[in-house]
N, C-alpha and C. Protein backbone atom coordinates (compact mmCIF):
# COMPACT_ATOMS: atom_id res chain seq x y z
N UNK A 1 -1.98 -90.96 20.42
CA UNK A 1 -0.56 -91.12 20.48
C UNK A 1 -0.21 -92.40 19.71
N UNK A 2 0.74 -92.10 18.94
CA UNK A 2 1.64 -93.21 18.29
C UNK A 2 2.47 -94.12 19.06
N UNK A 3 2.61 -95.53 18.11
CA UNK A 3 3.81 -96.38 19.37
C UNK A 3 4.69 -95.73 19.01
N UNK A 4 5.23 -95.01 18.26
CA UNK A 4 6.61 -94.49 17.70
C UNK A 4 6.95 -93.15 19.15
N UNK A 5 5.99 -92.94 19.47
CA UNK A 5 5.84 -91.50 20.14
C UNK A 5 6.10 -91.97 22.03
N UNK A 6 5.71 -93.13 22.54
CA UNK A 6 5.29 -93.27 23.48
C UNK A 6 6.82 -93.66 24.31
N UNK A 7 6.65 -92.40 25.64
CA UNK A 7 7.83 -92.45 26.77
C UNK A 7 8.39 -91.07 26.27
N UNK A 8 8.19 -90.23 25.40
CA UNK A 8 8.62 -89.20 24.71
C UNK A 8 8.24 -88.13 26.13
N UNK A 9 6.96 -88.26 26.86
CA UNK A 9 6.49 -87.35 27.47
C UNK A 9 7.76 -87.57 28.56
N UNK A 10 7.82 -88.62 29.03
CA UNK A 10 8.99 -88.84 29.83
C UNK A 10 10.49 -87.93 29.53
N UNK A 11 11.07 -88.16 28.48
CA UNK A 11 11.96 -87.70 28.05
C UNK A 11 11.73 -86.22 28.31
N UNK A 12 10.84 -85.46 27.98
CA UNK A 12 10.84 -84.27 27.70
C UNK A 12 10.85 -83.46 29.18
N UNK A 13 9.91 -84.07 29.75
CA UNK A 13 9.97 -83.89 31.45
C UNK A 13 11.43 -83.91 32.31
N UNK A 14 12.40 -85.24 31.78
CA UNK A 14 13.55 -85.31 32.20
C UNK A 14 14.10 -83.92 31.88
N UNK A 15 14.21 -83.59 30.44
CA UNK A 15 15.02 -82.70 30.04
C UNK A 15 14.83 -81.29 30.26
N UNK A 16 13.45 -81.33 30.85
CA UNK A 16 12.75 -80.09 31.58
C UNK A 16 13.75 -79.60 33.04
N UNK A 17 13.87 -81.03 33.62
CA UNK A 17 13.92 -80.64 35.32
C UNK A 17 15.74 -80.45 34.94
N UNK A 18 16.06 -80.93 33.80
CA UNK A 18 17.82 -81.33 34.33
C UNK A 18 17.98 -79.45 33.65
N UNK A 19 17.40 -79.12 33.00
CA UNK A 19 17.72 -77.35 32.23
C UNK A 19 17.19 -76.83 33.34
N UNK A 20 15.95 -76.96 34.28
CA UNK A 20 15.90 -76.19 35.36
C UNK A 20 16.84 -75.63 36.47
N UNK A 21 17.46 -77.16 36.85
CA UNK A 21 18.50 -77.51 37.69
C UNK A 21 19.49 -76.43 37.10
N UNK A 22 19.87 -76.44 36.00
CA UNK A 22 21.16 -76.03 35.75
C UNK A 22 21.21 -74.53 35.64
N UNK A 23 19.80 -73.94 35.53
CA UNK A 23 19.29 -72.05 35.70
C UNK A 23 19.73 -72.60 36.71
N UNK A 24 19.09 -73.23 37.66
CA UNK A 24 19.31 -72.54 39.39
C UNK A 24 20.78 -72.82 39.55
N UNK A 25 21.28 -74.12 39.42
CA UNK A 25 22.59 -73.75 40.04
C UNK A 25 23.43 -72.87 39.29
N UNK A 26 23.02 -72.46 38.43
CA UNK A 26 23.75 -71.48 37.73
C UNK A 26 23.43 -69.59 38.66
N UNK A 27 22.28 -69.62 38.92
CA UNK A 27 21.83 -68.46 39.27
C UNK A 27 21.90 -68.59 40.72
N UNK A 28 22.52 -69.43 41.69
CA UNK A 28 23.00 -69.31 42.45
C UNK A 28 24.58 -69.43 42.86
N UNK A 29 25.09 -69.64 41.68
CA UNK A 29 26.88 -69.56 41.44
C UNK A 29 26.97 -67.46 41.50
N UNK A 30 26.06 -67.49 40.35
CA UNK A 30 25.99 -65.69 39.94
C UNK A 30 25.80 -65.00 41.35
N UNK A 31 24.98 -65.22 42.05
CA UNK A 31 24.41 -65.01 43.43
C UNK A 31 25.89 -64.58 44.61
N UNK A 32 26.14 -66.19 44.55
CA UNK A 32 27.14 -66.17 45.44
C UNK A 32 28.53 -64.93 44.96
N UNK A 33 28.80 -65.20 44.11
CA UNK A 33 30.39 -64.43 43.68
C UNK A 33 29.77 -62.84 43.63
N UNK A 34 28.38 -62.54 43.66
CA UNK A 34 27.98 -61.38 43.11
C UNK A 34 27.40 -61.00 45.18
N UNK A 35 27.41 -61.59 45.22
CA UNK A 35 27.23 -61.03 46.81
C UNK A 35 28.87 -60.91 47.83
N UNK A 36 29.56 -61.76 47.35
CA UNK A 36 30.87 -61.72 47.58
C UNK A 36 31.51 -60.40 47.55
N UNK A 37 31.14 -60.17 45.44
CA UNK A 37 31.95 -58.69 45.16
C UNK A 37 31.70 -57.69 46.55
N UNK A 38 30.44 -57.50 46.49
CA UNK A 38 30.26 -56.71 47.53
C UNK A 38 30.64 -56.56 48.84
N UNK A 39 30.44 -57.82 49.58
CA UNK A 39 31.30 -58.28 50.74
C UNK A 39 32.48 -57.09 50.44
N UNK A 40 33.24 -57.98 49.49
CA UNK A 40 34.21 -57.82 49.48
C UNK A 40 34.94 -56.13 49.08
N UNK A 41 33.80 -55.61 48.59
CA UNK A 41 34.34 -54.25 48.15
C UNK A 41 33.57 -53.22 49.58
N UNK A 42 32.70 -53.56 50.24
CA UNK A 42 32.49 -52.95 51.05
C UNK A 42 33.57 -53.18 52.52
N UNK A 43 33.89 -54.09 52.76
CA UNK A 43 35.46 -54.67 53.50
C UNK A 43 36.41 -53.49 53.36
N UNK A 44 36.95 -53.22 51.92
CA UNK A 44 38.37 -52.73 51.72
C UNK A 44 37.60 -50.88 52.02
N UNK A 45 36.43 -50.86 51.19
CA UNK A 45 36.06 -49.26 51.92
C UNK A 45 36.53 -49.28 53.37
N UNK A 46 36.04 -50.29 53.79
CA UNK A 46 36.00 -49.71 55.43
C UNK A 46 37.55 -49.61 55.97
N UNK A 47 38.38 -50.56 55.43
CA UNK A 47 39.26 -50.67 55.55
C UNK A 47 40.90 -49.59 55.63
N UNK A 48 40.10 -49.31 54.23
CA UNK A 48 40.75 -47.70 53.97
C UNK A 48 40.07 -46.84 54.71
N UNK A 49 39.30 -46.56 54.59
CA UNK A 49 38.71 -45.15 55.78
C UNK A 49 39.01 -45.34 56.84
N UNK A 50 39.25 -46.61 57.43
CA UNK A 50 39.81 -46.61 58.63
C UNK A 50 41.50 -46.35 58.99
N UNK A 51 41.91 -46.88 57.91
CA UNK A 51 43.69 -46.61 58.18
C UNK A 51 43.80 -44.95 57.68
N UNK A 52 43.07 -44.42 57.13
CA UNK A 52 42.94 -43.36 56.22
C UNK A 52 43.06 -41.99 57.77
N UNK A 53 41.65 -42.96 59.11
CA UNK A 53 41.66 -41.96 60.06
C UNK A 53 42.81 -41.84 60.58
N UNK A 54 43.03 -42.80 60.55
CA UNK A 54 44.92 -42.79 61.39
C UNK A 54 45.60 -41.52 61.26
N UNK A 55 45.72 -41.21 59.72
CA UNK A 55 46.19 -40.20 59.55
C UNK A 55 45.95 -38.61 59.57
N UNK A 56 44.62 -39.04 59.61
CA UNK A 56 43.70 -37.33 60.13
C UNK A 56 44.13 -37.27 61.79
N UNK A 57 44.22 -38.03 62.42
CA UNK A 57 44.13 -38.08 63.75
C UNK A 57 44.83 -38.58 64.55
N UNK A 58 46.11 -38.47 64.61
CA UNK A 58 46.93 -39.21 64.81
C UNK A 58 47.80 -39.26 66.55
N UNK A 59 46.73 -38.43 67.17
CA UNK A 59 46.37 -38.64 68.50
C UNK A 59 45.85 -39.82 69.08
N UNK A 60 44.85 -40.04 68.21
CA UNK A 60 44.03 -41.38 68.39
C UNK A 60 44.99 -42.77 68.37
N UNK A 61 45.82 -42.63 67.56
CA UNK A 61 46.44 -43.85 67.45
C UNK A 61 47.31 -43.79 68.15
N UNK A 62 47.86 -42.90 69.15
CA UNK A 62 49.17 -42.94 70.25
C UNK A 62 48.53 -43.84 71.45
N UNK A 63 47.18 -43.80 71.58
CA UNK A 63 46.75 -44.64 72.63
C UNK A 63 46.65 -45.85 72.24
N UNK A 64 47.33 -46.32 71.48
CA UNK A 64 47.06 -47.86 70.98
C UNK A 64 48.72 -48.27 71.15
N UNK A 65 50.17 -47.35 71.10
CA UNK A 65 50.88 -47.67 71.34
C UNK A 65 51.09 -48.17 72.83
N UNK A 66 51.96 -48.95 73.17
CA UNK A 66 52.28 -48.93 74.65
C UNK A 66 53.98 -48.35 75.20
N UNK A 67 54.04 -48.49 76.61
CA UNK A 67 55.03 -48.17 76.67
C UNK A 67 56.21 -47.85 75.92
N UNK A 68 56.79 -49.08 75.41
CA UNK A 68 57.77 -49.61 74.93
C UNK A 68 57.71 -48.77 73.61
N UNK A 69 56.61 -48.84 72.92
CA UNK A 69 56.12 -47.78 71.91
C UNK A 69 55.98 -48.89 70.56
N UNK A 70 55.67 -50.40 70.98
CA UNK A 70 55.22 -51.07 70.36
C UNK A 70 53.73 -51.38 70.33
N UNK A 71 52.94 -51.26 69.11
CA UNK A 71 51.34 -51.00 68.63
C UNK A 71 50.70 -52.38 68.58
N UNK A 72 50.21 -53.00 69.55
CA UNK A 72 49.72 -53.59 69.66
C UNK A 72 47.87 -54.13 69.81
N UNK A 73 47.21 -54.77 69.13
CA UNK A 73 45.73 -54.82 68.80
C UNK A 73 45.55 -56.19 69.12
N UNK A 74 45.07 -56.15 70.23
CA UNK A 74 44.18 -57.36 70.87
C UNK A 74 42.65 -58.07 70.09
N UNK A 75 42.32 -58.17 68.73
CA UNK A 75 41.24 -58.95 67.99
C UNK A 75 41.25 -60.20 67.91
N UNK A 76 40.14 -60.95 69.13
CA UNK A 76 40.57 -62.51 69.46
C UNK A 76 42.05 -62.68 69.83
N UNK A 77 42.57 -62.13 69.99
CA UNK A 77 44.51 -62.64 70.59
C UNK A 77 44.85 -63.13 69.20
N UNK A 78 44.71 -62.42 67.82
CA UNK A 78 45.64 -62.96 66.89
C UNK A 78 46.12 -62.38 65.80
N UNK A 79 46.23 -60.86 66.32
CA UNK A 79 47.00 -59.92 65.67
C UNK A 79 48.17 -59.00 66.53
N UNK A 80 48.93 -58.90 66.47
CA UNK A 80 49.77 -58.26 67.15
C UNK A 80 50.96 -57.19 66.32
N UNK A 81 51.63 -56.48 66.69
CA UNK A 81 52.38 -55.61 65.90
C UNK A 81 53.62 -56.34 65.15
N UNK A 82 54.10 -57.53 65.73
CA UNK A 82 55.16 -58.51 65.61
C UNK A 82 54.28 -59.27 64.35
N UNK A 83 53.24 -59.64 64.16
CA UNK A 83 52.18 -60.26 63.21
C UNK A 83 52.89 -59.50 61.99
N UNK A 84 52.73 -58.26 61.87
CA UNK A 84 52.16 -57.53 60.46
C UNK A 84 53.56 -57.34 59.99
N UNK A 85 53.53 -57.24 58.47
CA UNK A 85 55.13 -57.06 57.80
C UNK A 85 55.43 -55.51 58.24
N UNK A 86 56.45 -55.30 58.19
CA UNK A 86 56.98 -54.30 57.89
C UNK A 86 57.98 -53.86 58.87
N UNK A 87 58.63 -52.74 59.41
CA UNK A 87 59.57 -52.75 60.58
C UNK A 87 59.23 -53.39 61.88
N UNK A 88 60.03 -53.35 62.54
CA UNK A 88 60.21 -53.86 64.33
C UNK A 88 59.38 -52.60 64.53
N UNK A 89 58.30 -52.26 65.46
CA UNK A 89 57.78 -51.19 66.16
C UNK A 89 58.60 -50.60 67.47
N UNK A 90 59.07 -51.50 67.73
CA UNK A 90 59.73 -51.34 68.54
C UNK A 90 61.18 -51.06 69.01
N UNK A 91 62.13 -51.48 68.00
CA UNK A 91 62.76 -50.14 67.68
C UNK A 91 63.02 -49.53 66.41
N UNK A 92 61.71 -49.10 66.12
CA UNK A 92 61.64 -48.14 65.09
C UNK A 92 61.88 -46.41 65.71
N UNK A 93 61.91 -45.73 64.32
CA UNK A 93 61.81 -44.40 64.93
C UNK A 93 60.17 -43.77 64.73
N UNK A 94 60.55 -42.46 65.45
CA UNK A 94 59.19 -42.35 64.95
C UNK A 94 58.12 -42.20 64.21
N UNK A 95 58.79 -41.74 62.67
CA UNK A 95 58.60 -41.46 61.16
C UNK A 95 57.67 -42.85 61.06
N UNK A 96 58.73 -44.03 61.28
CA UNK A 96 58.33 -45.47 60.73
C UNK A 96 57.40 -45.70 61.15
N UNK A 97 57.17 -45.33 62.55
CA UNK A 97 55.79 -45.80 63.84
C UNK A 97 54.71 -45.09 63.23
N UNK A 98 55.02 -43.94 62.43
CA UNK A 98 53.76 -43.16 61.95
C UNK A 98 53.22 -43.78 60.59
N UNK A 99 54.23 -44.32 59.95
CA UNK A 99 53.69 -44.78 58.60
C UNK A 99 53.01 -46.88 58.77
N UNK A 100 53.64 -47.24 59.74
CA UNK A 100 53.20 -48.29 59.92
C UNK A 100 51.94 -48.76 60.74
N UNK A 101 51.35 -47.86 61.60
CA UNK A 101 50.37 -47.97 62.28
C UNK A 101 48.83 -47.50 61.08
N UNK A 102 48.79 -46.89 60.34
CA UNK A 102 47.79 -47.49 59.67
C UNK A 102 47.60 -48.22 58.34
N UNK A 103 49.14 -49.56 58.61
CA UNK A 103 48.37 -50.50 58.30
C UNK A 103 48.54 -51.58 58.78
N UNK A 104 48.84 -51.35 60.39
CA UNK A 104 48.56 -52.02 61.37
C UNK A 104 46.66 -51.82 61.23
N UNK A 105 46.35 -50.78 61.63
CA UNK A 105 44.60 -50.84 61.63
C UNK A 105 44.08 -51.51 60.59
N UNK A 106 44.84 -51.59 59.19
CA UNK A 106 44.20 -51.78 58.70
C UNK A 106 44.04 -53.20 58.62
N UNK A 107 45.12 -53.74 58.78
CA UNK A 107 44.86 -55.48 59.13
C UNK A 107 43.77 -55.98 60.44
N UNK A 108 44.30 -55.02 61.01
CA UNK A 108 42.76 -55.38 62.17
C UNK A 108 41.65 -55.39 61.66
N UNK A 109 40.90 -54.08 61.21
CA UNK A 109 40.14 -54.31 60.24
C UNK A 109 39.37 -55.15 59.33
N UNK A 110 40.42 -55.61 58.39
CA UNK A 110 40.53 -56.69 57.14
C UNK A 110 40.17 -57.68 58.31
N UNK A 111 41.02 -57.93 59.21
CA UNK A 111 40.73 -58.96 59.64
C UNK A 111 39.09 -59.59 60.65
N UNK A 112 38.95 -58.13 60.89
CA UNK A 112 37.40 -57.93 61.32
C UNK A 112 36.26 -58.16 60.53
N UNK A 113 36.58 -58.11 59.20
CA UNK A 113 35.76 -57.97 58.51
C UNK A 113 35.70 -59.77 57.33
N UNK A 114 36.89 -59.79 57.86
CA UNK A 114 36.80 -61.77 57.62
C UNK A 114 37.27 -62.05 55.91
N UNK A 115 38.36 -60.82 55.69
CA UNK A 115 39.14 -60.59 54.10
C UNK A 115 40.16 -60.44 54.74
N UNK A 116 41.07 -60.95 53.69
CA UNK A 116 42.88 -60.60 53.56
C UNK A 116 43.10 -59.41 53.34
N UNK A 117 44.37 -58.97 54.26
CA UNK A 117 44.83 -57.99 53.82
C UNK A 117 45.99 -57.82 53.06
N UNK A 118 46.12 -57.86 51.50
CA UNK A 118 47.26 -57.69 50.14
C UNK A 118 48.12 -57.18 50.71
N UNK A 119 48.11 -55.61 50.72
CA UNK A 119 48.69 -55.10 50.51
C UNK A 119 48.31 -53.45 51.13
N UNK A 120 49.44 -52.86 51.29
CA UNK A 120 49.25 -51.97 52.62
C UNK A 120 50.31 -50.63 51.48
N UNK A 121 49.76 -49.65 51.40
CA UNK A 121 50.52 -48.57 51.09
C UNK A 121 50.23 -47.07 51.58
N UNK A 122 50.59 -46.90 52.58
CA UNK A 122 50.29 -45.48 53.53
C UNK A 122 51.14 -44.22 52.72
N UNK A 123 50.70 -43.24 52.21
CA UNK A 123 51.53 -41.88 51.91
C UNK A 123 51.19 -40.91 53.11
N UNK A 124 51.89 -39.83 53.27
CA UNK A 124 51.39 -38.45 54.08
C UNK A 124 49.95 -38.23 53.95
N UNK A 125 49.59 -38.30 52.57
CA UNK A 125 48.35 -37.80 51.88
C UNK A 125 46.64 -39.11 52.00
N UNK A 126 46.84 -39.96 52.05
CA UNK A 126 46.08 -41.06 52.22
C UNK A 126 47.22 -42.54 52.38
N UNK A 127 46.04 -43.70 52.14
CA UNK A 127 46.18 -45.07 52.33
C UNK A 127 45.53 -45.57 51.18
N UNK A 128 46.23 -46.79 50.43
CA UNK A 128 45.84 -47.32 49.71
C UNK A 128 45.64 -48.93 50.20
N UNK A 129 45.13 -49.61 49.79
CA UNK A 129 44.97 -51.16 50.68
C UNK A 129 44.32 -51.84 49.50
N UNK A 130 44.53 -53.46 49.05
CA UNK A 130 44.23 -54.45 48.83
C UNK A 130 43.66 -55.19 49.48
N UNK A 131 42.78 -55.94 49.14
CA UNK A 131 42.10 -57.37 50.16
C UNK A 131 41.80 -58.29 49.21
N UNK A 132 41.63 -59.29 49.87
CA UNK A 132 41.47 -60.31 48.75
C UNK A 132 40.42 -61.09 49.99
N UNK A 133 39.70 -61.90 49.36
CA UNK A 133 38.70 -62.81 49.74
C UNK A 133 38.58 -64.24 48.93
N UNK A 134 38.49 -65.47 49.91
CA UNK A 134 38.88 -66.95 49.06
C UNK A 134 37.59 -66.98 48.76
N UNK A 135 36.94 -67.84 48.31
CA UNK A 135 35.35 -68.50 47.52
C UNK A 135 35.59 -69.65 48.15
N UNK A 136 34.65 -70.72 48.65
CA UNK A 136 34.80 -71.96 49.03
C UNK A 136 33.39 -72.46 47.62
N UNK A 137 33.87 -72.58 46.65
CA UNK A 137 32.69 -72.72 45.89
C UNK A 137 32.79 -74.61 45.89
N UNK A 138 32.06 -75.17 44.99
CA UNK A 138 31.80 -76.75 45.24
C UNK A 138 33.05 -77.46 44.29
N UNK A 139 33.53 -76.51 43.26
CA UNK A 139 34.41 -77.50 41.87
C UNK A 139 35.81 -76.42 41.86
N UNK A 140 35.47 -75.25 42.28
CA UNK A 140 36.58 -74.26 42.33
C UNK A 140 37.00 -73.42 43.95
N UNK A 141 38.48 -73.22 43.62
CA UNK A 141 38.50 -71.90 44.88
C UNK A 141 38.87 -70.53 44.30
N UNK A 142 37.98 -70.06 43.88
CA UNK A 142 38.35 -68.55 43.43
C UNK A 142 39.11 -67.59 44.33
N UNK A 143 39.93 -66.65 43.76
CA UNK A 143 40.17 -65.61 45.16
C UNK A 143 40.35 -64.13 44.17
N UNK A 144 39.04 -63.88 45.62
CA UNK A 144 38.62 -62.28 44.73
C UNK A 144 39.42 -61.30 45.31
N UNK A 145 39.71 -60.24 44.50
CA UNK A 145 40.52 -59.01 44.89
C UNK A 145 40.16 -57.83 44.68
N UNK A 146 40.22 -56.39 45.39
CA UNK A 146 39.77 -55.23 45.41
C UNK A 146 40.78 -54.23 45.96
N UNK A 147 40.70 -53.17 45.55
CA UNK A 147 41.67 -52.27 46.03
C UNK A 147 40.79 -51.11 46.36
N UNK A 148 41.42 -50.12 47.51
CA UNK A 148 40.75 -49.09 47.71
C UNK A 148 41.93 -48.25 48.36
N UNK A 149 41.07 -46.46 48.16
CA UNK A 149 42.07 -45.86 48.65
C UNK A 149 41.24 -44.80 49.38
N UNK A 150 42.10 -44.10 50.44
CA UNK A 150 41.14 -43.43 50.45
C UNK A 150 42.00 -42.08 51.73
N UNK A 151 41.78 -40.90 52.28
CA UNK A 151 42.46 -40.08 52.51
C UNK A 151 42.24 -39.01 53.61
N UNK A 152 42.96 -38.89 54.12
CA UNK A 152 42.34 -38.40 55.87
C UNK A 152 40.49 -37.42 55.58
N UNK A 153 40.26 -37.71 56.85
CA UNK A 153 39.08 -37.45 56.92
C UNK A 153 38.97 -35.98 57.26
């Protein structure tokens, strides 16, 4: 080895571990948002198939009304029919009570499943639903979004 050369091994070692570093945290950025998608797209499936049963079955969901004929969902005490947009349940008619209860479920749901619920669009024929999910990443807050639809069972 040359004096011209010497501490070079050093250098090269540095520049070894700092390009290593930066695969991994790189391939665990990819990781995270790529395990997310999924999270997150398996969420809104369930989500829709579930508001989706509402409408195949719509027996099932009269036992969730009460008296009054307001739809109420006890998940941890922090969803309620007064919670979710859309008409008063309570004095709605019954058309409205039919189109709003699954996406009443479906916020239960979303919310079960630990994603936002966008956006709520019930037809005769199926349910369509949005969710969105935040990222708590280290330099950014991303917020991922998915849509699904899906149609009595």
């Amino acid at each position: 080895m040359t004096r011209n050369e010497k501490g070079s091994a050093t250098l090269h070692s540095l520049f070894a571990a700092v390009l290593l570093l930066t695969a991994l945290a790189a391939a665990i950025l990819w990781s995270t948002i790529s395990t997310a998608r999924h999270k997150l797209a398996t969420a809104a499936d369930l989500t829709a198939l579930s508001a989706a049963q509402s409408l195949a079955n719509p027996a099932a969901t009269d036992a969730s009304t009460t008296a009054s004929g307001a739809t109420t969902f006890d998940i941890t005490g922090a969803r309620t029919a007064s919670d979710l947009p859309g008409p008063d349940l309570s004095t709605s008619s019954s058309s409205a009570l039919d189109r709003t209860i699954p996406c009443a479920i479906a916020a239960r749901i979303a919310a079960l499943q630990k994603v936002d619920l966008v956006a709520c669009h019930p037809t005769p024929t199926s349910v369509t639903i949005q969710v969105a999910l935040d990222l708590r990443l280290p330099f950014t807050h991303p917020t991922l979004t998915t849509t699904a639809r899906a149609g009595p069972l």
